[in-house]
ModelCIF file with pLDDT and N, C-alpha, C, O atoms, coordinates in Angstrom:
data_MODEL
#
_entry.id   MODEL 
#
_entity.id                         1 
_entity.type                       polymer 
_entity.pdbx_number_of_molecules   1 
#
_entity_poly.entity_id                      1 
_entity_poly.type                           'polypeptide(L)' 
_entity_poly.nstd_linkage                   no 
_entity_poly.nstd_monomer                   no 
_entity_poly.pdbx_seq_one_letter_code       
;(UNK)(UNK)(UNK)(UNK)(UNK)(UNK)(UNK)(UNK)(UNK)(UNK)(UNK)(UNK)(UNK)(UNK)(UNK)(UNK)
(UNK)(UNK)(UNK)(UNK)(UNK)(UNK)(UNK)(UNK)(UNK)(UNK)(UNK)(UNK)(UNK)(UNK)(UNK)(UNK)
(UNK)(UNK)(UNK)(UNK)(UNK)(UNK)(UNK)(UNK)(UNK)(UNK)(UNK)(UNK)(UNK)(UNK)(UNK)
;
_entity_poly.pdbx_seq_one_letter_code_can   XXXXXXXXXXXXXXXXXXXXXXXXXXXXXXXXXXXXXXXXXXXXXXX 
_entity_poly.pdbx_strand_id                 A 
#
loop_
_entity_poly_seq.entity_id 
_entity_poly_seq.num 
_entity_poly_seq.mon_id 
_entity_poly_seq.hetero 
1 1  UNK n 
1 2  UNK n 
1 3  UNK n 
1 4  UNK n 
1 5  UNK n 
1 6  UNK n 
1 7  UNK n 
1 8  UNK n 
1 9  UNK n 
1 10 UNK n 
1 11 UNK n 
1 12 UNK n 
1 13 UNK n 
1 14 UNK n 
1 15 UNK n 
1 16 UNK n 
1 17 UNK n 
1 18 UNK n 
1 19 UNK n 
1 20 UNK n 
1 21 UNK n 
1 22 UNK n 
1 23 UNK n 
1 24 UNK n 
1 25 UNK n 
1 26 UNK n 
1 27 UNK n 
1 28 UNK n 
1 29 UNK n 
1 30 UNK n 
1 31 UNK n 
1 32 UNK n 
1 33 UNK n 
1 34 UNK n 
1 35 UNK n 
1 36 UNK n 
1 37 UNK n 
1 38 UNK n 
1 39 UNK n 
1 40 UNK n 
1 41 UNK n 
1 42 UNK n 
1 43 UNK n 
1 44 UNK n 
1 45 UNK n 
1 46 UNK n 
1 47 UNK n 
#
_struct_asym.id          A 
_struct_asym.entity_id   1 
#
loop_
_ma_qa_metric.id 
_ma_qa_metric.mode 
_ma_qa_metric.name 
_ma_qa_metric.software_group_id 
_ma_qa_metric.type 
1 global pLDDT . pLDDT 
2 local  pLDDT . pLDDT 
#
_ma_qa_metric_global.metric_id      1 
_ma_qa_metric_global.metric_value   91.87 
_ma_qa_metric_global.model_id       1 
_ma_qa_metric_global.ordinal_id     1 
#
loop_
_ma_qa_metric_local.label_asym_id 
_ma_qa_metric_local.label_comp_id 
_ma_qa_metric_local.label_seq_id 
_ma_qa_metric_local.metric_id 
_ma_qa_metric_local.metric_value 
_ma_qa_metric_local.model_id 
_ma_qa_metric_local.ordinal_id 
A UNK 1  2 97.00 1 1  
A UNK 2  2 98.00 1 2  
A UNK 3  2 97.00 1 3  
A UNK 4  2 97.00 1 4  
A UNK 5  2 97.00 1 5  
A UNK 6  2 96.00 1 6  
A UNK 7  2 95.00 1 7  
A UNK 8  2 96.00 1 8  
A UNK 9  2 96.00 1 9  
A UNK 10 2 94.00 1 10 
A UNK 11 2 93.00 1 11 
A UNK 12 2 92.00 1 12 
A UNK 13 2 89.00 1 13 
A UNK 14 2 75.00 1 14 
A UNK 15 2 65.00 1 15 
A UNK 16 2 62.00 1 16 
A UNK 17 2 67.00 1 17 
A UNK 18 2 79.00 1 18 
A UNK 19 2 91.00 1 19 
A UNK 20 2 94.00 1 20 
A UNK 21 2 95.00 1 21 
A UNK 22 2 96.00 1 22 
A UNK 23 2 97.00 1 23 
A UNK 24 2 97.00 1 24 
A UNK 25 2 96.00 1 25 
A UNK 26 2 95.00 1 26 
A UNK 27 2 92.00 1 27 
A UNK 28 2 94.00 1 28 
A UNK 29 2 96.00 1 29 
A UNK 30 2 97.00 1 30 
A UNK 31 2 97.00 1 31 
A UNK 32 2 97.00 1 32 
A UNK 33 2 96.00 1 33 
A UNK 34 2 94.00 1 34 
A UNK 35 2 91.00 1 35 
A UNK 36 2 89.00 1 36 
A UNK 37 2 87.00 1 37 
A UNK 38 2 86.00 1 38 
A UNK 39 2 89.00 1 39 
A UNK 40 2 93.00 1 40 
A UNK 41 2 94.00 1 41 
A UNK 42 2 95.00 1 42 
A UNK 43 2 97.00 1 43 
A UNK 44 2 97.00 1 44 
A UNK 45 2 97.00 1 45 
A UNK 46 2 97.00 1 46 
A UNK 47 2 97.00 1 47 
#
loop_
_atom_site.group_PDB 
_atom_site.id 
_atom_site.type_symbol 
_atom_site.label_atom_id 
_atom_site.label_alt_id 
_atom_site.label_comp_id 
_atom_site.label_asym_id 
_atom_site.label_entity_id 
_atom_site.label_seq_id 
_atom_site.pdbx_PDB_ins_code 
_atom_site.Cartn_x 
_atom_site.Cartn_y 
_atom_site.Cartn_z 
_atom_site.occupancy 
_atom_site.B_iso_or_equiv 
_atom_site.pdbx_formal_charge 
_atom_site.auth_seq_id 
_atom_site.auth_comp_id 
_atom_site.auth_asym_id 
_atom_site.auth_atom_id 
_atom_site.pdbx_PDB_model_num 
ATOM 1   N N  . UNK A 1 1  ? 154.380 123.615 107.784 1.00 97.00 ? 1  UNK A N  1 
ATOM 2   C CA . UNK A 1 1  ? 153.433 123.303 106.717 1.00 97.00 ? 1  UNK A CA 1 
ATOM 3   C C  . UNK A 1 1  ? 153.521 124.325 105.588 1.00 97.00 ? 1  UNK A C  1 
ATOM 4   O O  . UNK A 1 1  ? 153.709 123.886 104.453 1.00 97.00 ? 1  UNK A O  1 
ATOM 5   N N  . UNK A 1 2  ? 153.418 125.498 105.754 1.00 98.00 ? 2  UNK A N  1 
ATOM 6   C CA . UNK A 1 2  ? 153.322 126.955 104.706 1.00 98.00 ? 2  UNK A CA 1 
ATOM 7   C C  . UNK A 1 2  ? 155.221 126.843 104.600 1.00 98.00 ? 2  UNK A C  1 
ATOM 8   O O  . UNK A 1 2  ? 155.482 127.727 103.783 1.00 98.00 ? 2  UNK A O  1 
ATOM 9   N N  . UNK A 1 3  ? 156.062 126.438 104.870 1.00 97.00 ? 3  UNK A N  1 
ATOM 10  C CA . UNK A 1 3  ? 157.369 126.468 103.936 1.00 97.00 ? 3  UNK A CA 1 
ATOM 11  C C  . UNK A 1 3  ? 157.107 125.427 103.394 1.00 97.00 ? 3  UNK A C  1 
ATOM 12  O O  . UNK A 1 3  ? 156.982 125.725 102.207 1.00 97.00 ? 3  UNK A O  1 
ATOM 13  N N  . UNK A 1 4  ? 156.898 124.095 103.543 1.00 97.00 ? 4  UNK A N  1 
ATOM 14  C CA . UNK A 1 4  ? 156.748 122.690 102.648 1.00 97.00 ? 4  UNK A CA 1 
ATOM 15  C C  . UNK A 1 4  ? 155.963 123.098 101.032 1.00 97.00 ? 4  UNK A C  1 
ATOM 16  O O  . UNK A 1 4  ? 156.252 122.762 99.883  1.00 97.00 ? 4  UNK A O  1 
ATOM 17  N N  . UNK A 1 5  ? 155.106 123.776 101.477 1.00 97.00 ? 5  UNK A N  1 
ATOM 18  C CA . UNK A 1 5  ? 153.848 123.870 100.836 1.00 97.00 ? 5  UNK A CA 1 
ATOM 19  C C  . UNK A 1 5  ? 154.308 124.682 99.630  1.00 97.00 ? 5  UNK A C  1 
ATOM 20  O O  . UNK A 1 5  ? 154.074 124.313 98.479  1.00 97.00 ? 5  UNK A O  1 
ATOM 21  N N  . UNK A 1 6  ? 155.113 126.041 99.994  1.00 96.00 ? 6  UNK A N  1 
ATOM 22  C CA . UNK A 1 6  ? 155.579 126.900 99.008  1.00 96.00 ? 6  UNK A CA 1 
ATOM 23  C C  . UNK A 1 6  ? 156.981 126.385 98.627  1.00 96.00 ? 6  UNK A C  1 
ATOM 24  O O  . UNK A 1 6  ? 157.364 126.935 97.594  1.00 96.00 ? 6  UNK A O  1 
ATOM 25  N N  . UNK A 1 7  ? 157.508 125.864 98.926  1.00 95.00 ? 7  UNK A N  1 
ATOM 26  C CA . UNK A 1 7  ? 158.690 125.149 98.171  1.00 95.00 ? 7  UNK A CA 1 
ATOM 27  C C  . UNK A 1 7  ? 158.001 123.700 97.077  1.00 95.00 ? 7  UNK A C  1 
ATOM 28  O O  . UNK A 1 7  ? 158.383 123.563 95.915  1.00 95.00 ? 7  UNK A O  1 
ATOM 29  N N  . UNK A 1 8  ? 157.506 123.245 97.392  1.00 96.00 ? 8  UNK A N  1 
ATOM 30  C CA . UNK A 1 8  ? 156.600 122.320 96.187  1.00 96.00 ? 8  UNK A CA 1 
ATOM 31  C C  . UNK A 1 8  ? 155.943 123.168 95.077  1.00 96.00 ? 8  UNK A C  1 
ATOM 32  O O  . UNK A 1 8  ? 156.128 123.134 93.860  1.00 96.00 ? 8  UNK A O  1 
ATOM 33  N N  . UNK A 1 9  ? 155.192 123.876 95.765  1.00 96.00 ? 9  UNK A N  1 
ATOM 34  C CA . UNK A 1 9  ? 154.199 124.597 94.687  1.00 96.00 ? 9  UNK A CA 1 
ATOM 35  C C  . UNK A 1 9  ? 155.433 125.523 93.890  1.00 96.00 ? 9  UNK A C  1 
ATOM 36  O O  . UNK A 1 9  ? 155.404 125.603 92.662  1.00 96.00 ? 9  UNK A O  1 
ATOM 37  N N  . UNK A 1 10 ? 156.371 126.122 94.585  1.00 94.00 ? 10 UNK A N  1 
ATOM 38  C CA . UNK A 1 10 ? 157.419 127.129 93.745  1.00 94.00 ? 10 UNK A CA 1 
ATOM 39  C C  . UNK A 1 10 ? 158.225 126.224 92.449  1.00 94.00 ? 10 UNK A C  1 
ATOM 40  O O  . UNK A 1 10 ? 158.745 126.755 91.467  1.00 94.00 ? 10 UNK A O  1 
ATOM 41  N N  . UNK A 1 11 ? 158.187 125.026 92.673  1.00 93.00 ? 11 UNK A N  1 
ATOM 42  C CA . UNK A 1 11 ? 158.797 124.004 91.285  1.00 93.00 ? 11 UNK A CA 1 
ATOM 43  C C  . UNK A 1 11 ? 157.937 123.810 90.440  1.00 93.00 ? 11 UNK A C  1 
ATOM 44  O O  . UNK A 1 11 ? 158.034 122.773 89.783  1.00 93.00 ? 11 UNK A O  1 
ATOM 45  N N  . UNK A 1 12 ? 156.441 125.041 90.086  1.00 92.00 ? 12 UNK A N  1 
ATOM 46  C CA . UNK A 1 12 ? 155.704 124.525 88.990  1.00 92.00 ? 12 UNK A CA 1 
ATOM 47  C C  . UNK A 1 12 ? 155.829 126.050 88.657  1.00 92.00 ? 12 UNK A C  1 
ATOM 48  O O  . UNK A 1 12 ? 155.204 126.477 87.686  1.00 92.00 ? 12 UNK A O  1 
ATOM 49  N N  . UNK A 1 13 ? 156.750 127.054 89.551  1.00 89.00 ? 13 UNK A N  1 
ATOM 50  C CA . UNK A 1 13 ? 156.846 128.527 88.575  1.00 89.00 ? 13 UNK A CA 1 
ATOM 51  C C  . UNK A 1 13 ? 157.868 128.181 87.823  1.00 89.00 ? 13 UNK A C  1 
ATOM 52  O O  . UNK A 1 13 ? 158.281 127.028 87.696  1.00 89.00 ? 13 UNK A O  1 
ATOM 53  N N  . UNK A 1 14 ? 158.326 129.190 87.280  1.00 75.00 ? 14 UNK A N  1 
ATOM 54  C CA . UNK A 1 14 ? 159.109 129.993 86.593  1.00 75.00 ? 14 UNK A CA 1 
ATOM 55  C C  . UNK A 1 14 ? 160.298 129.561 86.918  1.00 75.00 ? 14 UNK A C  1 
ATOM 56  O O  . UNK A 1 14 ? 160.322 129.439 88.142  1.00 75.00 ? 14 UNK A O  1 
ATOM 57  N N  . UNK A 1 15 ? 161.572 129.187 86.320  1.00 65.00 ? 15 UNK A N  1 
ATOM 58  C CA . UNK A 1 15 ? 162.875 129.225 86.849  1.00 65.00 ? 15 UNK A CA 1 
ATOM 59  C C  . UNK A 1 15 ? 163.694 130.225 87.230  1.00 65.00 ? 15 UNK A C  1 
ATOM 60  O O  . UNK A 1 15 ? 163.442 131.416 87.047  1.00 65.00 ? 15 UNK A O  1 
ATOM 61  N N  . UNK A 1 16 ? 164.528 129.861 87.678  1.00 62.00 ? 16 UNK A N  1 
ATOM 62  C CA . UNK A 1 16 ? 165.818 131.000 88.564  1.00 62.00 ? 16 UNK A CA 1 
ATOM 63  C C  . UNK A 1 16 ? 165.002 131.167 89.431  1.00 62.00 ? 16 UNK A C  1 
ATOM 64  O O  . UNK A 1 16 ? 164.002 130.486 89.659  1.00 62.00 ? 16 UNK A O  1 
ATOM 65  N N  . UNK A 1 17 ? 165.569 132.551 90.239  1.00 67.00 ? 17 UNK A N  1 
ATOM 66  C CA . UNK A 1 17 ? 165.918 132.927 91.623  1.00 67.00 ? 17 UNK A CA 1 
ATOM 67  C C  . UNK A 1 17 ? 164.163 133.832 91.566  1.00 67.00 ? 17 UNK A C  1 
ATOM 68  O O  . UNK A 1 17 ? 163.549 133.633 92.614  1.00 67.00 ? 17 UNK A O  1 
ATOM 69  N N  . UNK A 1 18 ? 163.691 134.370 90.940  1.00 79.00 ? 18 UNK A N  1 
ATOM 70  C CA . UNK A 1 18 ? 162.233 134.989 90.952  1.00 79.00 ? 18 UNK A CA 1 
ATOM 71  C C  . UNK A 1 18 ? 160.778 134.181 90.674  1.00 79.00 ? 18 UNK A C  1 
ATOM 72  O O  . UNK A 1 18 ? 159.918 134.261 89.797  1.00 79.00 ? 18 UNK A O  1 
ATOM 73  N N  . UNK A 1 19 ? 160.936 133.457 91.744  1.00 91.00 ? 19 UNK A N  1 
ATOM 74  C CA . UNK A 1 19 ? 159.625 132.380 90.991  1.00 91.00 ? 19 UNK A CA 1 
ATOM 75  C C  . UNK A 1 19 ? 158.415 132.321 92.362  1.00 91.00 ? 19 UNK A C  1 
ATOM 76  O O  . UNK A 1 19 ? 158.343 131.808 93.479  1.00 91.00 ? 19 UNK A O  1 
ATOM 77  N N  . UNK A 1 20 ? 157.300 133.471 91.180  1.00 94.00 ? 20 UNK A N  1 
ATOM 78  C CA . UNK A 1 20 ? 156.450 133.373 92.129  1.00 94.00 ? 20 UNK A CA 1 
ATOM 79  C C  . UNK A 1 20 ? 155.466 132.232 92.299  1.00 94.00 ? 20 UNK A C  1 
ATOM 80  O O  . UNK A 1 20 ? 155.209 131.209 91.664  1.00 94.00 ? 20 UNK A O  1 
ATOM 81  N N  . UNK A 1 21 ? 154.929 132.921 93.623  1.00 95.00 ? 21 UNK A N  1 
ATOM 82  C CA . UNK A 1 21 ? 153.535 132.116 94.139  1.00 95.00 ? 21 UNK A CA 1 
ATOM 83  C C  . UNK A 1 21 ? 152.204 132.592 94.462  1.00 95.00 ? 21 UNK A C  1 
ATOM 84  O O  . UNK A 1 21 ? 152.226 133.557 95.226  1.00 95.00 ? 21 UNK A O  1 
ATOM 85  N N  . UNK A 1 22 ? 151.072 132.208 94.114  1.00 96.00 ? 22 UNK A N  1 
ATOM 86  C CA . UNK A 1 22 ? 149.837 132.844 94.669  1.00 96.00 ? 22 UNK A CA 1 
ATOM 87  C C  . UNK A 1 22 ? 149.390 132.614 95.880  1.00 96.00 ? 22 UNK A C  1 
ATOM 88  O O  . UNK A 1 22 ? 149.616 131.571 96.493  1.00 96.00 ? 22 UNK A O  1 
ATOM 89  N N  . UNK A 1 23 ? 149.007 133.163 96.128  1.00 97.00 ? 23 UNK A N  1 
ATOM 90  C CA . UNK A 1 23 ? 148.303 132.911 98.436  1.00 97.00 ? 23 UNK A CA 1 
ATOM 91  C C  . UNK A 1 23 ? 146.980 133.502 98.155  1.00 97.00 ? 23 UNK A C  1 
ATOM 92  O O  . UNK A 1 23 ? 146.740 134.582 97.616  1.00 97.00 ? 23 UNK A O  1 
ATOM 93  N N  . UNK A 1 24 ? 146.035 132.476 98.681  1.00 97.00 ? 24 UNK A N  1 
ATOM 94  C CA . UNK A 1 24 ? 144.812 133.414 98.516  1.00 97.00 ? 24 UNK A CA 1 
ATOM 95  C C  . UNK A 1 24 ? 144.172 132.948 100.093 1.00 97.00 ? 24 UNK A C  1 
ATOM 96  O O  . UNK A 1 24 ? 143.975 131.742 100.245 1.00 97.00 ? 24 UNK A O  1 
ATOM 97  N N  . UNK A 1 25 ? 143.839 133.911 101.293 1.00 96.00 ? 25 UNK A N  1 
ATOM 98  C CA . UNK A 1 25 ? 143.502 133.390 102.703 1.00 96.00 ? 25 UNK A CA 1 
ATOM 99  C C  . UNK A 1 25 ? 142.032 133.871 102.257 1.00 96.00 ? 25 UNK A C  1 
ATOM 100 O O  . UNK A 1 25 ? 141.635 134.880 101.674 1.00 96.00 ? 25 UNK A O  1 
ATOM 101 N N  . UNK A 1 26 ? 141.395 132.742 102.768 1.00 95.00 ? 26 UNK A N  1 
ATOM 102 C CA . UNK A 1 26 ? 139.909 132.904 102.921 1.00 95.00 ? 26 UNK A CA 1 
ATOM 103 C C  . UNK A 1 26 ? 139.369 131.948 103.960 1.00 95.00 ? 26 UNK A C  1 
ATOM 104 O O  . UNK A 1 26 ? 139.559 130.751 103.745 1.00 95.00 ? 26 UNK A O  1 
ATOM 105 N N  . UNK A 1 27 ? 138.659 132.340 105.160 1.00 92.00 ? 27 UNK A N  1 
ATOM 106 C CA . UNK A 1 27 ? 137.788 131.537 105.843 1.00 92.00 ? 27 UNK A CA 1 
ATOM 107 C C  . UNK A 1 27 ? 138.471 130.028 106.150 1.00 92.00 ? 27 UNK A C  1 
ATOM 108 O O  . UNK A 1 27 ? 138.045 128.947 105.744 1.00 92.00 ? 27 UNK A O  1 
ATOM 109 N N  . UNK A 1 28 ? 139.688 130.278 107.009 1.00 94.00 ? 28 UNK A N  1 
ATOM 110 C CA . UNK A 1 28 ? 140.704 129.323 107.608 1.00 94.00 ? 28 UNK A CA 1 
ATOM 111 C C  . UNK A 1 28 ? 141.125 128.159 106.659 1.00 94.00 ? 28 UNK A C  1 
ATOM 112 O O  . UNK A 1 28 ? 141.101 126.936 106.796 1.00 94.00 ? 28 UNK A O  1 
ATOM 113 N N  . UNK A 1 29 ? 141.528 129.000 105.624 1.00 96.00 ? 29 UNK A N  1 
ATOM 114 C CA . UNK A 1 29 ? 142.774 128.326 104.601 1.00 96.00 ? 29 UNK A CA 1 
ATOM 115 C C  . UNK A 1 29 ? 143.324 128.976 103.741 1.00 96.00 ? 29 UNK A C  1 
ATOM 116 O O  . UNK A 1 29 ? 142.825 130.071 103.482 1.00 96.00 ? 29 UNK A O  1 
ATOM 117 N N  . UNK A 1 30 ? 144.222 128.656 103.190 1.00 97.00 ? 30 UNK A N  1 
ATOM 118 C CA . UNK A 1 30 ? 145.288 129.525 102.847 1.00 97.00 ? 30 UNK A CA 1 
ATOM 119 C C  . UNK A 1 30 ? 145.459 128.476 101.369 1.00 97.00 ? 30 UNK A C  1 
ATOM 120 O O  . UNK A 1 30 ? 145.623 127.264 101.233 1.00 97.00 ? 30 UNK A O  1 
ATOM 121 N N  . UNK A 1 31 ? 145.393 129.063 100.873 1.00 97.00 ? 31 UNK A N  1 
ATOM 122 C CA . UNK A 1 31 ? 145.751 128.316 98.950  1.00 97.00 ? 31 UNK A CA 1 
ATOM 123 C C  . UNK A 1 31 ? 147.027 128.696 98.679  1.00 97.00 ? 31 UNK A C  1 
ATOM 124 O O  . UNK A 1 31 ? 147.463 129.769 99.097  1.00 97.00 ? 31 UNK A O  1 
ATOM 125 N N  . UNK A 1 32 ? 147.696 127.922 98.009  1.00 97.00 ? 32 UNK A N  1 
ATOM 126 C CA . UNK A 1 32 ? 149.063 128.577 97.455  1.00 97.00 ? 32 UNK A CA 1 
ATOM 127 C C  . UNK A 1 32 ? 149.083 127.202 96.085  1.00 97.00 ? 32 UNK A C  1 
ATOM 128 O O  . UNK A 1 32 ? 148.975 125.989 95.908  1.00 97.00 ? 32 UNK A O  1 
ATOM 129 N N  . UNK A 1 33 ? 149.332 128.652 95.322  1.00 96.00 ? 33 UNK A N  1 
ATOM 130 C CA . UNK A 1 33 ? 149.075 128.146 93.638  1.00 96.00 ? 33 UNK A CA 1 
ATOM 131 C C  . UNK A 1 33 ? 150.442 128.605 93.071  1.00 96.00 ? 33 UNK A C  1 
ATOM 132 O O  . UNK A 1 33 ? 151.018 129.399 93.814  1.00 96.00 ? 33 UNK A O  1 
ATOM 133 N N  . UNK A 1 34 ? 151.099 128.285 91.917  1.00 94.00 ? 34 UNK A N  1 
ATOM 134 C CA . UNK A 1 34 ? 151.694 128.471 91.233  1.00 94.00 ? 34 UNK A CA 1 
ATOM 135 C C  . UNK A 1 34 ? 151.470 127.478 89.669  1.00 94.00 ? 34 UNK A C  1 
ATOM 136 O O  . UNK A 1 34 ? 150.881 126.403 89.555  1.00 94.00 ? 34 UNK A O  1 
ATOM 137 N N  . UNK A 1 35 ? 152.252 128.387 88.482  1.00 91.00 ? 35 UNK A N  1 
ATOM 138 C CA . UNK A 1 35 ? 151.891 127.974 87.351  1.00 91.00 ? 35 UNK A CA 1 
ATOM 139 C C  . UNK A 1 35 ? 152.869 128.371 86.286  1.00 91.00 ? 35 UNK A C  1 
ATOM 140 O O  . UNK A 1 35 ? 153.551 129.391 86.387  1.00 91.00 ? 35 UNK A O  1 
ATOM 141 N N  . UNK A 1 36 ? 152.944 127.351 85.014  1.00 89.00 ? 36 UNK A N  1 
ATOM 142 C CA . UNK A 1 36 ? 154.658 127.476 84.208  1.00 89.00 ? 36 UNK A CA 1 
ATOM 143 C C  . UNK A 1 36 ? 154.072 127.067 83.029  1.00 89.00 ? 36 UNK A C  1 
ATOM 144 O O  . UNK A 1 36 ? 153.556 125.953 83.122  1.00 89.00 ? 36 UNK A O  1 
ATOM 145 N N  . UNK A 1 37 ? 153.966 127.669 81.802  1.00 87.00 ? 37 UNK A N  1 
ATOM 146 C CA . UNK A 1 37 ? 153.572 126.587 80.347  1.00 87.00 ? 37 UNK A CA 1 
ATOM 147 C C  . UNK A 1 37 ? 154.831 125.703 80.444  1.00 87.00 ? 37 UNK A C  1 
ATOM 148 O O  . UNK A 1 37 ? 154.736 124.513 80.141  1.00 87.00 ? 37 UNK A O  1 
ATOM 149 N N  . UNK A 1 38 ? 155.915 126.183 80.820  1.00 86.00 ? 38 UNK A N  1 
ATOM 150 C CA . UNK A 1 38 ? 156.671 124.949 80.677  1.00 86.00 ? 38 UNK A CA 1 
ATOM 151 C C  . UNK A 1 38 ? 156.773 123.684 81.781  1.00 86.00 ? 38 UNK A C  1 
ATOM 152 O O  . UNK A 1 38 ? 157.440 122.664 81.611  1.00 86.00 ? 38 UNK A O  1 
ATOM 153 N N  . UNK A 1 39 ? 156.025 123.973 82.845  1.00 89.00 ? 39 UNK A N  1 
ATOM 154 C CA . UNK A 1 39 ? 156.192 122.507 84.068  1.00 89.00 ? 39 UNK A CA 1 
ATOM 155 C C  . UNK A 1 39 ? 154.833 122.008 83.649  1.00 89.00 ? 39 UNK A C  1 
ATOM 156 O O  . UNK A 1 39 ? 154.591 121.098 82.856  1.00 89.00 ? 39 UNK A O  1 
ATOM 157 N N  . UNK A 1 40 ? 153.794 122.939 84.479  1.00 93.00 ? 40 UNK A N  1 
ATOM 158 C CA . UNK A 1 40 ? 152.572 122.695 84.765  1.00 93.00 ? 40 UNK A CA 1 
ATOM 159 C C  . UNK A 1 40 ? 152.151 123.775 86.040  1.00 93.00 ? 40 UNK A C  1 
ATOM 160 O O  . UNK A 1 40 ? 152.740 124.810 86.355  1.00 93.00 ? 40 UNK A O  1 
ATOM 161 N N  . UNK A 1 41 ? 150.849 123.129 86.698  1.00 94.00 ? 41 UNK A N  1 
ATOM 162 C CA . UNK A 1 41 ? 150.577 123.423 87.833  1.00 94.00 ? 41 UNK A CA 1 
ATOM 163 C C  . UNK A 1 41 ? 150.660 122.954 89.075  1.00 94.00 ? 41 UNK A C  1 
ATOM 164 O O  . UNK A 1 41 ? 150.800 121.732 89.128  1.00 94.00 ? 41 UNK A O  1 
ATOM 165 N N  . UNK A 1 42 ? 150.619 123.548 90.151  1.00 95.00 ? 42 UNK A N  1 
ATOM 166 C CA . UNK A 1 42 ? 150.601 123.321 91.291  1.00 95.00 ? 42 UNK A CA 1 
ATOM 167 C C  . UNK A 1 42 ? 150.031 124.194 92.162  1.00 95.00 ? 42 UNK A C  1 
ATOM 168 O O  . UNK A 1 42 ? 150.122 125.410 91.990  1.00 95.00 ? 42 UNK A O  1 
ATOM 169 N N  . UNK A 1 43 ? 149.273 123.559 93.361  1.00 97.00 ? 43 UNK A N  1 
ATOM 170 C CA . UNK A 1 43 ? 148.374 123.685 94.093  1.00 97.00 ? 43 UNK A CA 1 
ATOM 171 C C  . UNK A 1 43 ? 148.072 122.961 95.329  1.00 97.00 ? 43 UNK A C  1 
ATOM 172 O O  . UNK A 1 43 ? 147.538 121.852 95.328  1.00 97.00 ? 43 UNK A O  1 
ATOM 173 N N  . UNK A 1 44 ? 148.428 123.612 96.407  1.00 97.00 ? 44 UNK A N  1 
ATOM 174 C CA . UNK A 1 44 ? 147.924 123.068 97.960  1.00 97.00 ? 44 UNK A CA 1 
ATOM 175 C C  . UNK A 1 44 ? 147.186 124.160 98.617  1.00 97.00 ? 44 UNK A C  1 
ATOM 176 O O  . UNK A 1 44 ? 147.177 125.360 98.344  1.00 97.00 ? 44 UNK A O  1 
ATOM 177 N N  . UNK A 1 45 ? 146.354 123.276 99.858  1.00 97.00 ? 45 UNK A N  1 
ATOM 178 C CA . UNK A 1 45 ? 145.878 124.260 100.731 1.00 97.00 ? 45 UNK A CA 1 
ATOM 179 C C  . UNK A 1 45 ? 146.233 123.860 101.980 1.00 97.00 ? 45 UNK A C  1 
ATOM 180 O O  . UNK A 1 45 ? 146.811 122.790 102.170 1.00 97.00 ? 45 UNK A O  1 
ATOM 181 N N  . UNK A 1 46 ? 146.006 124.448 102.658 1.00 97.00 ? 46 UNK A N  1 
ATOM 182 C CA . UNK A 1 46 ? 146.720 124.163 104.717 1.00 97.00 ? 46 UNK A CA 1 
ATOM 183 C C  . UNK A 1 46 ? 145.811 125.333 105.385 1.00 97.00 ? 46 UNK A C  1 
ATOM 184 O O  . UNK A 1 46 ? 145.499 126.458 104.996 1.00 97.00 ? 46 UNK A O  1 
ATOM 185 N N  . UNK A 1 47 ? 145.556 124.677 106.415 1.00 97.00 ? 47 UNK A N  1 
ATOM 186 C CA . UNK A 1 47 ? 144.479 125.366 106.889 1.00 97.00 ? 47 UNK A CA 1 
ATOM 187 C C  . UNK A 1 47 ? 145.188 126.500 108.198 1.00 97.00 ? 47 UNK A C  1 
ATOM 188 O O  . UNK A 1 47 ? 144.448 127.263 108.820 1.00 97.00 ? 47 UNK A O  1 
#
């Protein structure tokens, strides 16, 4: 689930080989955000 999750959300960073992601764990879930003026956003959670 958490590789699916960060390979989707990583196609709304940044291009090339350095494209981050945010993780934020709180109270049995895990957020993973990423963001690009040039794609957009993206955003899942998995518990």
């Amino acid at each position: 689930e958490l590789a699916g999750a960060v390979e989707r959300v990583a196609l709304f960073s940044t291009d090339g080989d350095y494209s981050i992601i945010k993780m934020s764990v709180d109270n049995g879930e895990l957020t993973i955000t990423s963001s690009s003026p040039d794609v957009g956003t993206g955003r899942e959670v998995i518990s």
